[in-house]
Protein backbone atom coordinates (compact mmCIF):
# COMPACT_ATOMS: atom_id res chain seq x y z
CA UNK A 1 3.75 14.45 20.00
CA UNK A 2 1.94 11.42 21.98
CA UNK A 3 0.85 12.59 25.12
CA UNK A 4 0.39 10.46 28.39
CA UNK A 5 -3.15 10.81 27.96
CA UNK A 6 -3.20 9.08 24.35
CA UNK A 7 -0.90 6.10 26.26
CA UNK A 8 -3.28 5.34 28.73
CA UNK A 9 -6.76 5.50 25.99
CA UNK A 10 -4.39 2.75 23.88
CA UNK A 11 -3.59 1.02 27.59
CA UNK A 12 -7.24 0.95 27.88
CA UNK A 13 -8.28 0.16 24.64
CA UNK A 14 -6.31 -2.96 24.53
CA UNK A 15 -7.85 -4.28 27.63
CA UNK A 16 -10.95 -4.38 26.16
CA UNK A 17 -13.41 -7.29 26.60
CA UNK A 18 -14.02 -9.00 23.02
CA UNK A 19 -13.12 -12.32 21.42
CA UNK A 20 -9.44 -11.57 19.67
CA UNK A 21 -8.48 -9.62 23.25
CA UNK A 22 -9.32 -12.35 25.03
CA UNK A 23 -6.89 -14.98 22.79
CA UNK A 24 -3.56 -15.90 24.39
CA UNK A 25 -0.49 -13.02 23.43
CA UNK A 26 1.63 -15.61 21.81
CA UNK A 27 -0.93 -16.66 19.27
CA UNK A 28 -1.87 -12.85 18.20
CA UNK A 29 1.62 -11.93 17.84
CA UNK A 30 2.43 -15.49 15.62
CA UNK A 31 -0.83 -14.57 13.21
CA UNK A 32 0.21 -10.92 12.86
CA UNK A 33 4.12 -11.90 11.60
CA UNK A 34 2.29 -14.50 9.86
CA UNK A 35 -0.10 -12.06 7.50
CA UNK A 36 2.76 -9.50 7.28
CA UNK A 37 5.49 -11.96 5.80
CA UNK A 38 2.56 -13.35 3.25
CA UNK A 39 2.22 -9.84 2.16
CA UNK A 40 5.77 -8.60 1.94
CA UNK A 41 6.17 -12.23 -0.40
CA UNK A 42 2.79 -11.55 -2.41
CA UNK A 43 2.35 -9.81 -5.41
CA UNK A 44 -1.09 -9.90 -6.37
CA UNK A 45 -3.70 -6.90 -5.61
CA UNK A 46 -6.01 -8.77 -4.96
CA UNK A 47 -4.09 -10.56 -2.47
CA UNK A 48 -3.67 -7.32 -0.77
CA UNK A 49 -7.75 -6.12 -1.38
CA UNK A 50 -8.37 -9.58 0.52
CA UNK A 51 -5.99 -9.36 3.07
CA UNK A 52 -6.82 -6.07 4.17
CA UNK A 53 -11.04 -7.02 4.12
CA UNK A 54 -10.09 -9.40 6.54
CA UNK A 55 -8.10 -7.07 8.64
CA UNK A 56 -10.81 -4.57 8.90
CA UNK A 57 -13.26 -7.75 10.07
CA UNK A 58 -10.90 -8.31 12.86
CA UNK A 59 -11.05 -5.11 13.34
CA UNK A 60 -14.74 -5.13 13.60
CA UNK A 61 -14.82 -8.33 15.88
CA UNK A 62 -12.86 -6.65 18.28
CA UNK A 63 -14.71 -3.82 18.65
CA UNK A 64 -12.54 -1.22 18.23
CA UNK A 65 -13.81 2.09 16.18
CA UNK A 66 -12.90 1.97 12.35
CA UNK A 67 -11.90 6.08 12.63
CA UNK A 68 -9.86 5.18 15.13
CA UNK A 69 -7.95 2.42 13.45
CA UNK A 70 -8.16 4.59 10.64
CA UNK A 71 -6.56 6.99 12.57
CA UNK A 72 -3.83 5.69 13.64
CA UNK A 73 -2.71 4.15 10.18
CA UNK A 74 -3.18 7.13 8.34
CA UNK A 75 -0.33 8.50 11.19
CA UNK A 76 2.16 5.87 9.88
CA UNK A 77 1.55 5.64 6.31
CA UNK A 78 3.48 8.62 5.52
CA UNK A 79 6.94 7.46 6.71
CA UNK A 80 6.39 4.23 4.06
CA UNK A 81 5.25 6.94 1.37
CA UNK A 82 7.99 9.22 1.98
CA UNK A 83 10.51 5.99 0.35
CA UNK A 84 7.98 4.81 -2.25
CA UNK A 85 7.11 8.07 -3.58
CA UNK A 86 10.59 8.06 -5.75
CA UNK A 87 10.49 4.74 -6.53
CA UNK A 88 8.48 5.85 -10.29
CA UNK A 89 11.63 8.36 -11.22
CA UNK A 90 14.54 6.16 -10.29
CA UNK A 91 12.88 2.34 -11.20
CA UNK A 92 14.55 1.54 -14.41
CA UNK A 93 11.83 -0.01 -17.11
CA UNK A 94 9.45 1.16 -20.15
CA UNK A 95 9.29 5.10 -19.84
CA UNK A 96 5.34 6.58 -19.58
CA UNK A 97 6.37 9.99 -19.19
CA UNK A 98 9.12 12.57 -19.44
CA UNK A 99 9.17 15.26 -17.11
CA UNK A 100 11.06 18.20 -16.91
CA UNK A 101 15.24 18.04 -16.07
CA UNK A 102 15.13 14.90 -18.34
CA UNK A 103 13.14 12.97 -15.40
CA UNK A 104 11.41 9.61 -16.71
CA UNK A 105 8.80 7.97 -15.00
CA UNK A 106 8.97 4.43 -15.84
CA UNK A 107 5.57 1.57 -15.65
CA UNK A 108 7.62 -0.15 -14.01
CA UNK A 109 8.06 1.89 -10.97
CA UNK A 110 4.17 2.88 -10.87
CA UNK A 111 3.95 -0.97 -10.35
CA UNK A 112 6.74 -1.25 -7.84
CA UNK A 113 5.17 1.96 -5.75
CA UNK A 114 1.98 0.41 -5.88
CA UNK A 115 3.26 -2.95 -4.01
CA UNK A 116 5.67 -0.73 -1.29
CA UNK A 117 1.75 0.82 -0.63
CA UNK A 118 0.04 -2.15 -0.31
CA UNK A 119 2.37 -4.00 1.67
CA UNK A 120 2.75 -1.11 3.91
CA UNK A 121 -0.52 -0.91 4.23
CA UNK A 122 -1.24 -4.57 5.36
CA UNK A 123 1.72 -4.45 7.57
CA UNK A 124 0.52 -1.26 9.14
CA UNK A 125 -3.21 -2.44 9.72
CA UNK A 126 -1.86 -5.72 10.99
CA UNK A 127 0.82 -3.80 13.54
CA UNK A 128 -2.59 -1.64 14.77
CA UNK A 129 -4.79 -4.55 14.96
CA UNK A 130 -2.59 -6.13 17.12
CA UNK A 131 -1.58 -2.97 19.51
CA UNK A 132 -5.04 -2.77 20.41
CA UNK A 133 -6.07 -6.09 20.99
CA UNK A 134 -2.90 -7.15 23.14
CA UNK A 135 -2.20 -5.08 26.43
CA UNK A 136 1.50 -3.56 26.65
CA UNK A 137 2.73 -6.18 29.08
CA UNK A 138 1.40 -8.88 27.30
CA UNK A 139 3.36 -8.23 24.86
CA UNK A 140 6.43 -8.53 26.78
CA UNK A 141 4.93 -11.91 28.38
CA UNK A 142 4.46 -13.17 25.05
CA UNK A 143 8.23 -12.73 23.71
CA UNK A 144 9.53 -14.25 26.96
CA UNK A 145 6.87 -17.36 26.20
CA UNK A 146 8.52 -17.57 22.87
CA UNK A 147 11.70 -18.11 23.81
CA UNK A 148 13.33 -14.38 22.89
CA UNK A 149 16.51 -13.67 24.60
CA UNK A 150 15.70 -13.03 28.55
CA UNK A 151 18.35 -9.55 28.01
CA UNK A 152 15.55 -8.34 24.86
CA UNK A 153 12.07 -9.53 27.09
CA UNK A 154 13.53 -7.58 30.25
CA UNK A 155 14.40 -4.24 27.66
CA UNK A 156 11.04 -4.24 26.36
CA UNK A 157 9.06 -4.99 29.42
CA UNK A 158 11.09 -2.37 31.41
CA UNK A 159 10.59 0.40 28.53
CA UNK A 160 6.84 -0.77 28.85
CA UNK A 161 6.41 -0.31 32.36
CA UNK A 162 8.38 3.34 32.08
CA UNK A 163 6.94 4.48 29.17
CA UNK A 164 3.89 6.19 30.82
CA UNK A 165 6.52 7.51 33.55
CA UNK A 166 8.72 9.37 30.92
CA UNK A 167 6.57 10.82 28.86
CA UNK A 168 4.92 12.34 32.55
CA UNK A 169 8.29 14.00 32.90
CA UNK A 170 8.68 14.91 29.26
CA UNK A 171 5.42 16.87 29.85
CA UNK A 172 6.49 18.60 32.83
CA UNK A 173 9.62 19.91 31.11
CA UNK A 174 7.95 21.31 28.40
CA UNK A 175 5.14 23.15 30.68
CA UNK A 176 8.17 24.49 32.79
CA UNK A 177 9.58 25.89 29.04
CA UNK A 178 6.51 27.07 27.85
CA UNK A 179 5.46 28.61 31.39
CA UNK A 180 8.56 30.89 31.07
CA UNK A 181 7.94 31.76 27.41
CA UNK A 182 9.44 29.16 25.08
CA UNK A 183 8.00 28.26 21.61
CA UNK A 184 8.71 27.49 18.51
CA UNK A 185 6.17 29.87 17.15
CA UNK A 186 7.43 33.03 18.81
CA UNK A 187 10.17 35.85 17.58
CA UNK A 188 13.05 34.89 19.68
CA UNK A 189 16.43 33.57 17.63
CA UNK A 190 16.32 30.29 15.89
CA UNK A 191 19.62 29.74 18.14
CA UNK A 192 17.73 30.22 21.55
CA UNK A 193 15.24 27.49 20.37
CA UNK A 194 17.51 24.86 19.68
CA UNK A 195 19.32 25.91 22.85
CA UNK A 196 16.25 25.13 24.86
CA UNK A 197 15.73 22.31 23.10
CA UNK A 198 18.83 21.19 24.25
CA UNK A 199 17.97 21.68 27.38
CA UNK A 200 15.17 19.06 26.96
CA UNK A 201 16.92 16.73 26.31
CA UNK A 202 19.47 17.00 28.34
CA UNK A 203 17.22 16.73 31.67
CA UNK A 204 15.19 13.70 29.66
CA UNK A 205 18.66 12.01 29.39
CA UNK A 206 19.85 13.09 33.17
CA UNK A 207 16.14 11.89 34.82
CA UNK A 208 16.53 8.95 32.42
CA UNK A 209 19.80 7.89 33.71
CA UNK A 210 18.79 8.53 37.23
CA UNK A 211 15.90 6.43 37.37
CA UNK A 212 17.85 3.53 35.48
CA UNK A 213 20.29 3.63 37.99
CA UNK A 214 17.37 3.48 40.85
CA UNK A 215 15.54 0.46 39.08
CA UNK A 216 18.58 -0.99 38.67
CA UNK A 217 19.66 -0.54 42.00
CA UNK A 218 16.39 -1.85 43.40
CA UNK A 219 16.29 -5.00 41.05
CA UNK A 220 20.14 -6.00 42.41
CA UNK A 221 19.35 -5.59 45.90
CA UNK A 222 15.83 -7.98 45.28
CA UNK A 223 18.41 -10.73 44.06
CA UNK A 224 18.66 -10.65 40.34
CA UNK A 225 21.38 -10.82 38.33
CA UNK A 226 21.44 -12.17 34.51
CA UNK A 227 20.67 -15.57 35.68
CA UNK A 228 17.49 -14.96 37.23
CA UNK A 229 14.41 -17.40 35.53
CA UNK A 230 11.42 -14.96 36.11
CA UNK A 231 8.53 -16.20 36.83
CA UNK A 232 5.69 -16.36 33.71
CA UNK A 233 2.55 -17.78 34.00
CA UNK A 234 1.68 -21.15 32.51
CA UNK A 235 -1.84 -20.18 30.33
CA UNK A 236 -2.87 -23.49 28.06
CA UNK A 237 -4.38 -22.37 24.94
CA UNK A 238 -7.92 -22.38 24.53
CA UNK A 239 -10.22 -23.84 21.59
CA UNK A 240 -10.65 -20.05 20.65
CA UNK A 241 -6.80 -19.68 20.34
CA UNK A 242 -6.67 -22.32 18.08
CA UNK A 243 -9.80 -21.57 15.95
CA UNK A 244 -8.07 -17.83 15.31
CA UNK A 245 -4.64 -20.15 14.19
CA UNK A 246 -6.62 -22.31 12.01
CA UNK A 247 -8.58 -19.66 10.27
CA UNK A 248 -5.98 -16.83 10.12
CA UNK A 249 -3.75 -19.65 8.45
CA UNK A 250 -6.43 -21.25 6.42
CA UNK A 251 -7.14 -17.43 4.67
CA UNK A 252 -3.70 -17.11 3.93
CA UNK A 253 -3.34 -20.76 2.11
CA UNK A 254 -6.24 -20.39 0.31
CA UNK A 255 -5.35 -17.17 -1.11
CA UNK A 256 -1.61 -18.61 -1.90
CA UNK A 257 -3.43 -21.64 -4.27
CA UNK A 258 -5.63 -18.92 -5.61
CA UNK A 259 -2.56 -17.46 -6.87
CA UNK A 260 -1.21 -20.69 -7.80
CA UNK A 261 -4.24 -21.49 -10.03
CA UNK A 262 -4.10 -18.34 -11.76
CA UNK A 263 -7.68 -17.89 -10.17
CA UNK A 264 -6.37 -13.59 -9.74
């Protein structure tokens, strides 16, 4: 489970000094959906191989620690395998082998796994990338800048600023549990663990509701209501903000006439 502590080295991490932290929200979070529709519509490998090279440079520019990024794709990737690893038995195409139970694993599914793994891959790296280059609340700034929904940008800048804040109490429920003996590890009856697990989440969704209603409370009496412009700040871009557009954009069009040309 994430701990408070791993919140707050990504908080820090993302408010790094380097070139690509120091690029305006809105134009990180354009270039990242940019490179991650190009790859779910590619499919060449090489496309892929290139994409992700350019990735890990980014990567590199912005000084964060390959192992780390490494890290925390190799945490994702599973979830994507967990779907492409039947796509080989249950593609229909040429069959390559016959396994046992009359199971057929078909070329044609080797291919299609291969692509749900690449593009997972790109669109992980690219989600990472841009988590550690772009501070939490920037985020939310940037959405809001965009033109999202004012109901969505308040959500998402609300669960931001209350992350760190539940997963404090989430952590002090659990040392309470474990304090007075429970764990999953020990002898007691499978039924007395997922009663106290119940009892998790119960006081998670009680202290949840509670502070909602406080914030809540507290935002209504400080005037707002669904109507209420809030205030952003008015950041120009910078040459730097364009030069990332231009070249992000320009790798991504040259690889799409490569393709074209039959150059892969």
């Amino acid at each position: 489970m994430v701990s408070t502590q791993e919140l707050e080295i990504q908080d820090g991490t993302s408010n790094k000094e380097s070139v690509l932290h120091d690029l305006d929200g809105r134009i990180k979070l354009l270039v990242m959906v940019a490179i991650i529709v190009f790859a779910v519509a590619s499919t060449n490998t090489w496309v892929f191989i290139i994409l992700e090279l350019y990735l890990l440079l980014l990567i590199l520019i912005s000084k964060i620690p390959l192992k780390t990024a490494f890290m925390k794709v190799l945490v994702i990737i599973p979830f994507g395998l967990s779907i492409a690893i039947f796509q080989p038995f249950i593609h229909p195409g040429t069959i390559l082998y016959t396994l046992p139970f009359n199971i057929h694993v078909t070329v044609e599914g080797l291919e299609f796994t291969e692509l749900l793994i690449s593009r997972l891959i790109i669109t992980v790296t690219s989600v990472v990338l841009f988590s550690f280059i772009t501070p939490m609340q920037e985020i939310a700034e940037s959405f809001r800048k965009l033109g999202v929904p004012n109901d969505f940008a308040m959500i998402l800048s609300l669960f931001i600023r209350f992350i760190f804040l539940f997963y404090d109490q989430l952590e002090i429920i659990r040392n309470a549990q474990t304090s007075r003996g429970f764990s999953f590890t020990n002898n007691t009856p499978y039924s007395w663990k997922i009663k106290q697990m119940g009892y998790l989440f119960l006081m998670m969704f009680l202290r949840s509701y509670e502070q909602g209603e406080n914030v809540f409370n507290s935002m209504l009496s400080r005037g707002y209501s669904k109507d209420s412009n809030l205030y952003l700040r008015n950041d120009s871009l910078s040459k730097k903000d364009y030069l990332y557009v231009m070249v992000s954009f320009l790798v991504i069009i040259i690889l799409e006439m490569l393709v074209w040309f039959h150059v892969f």
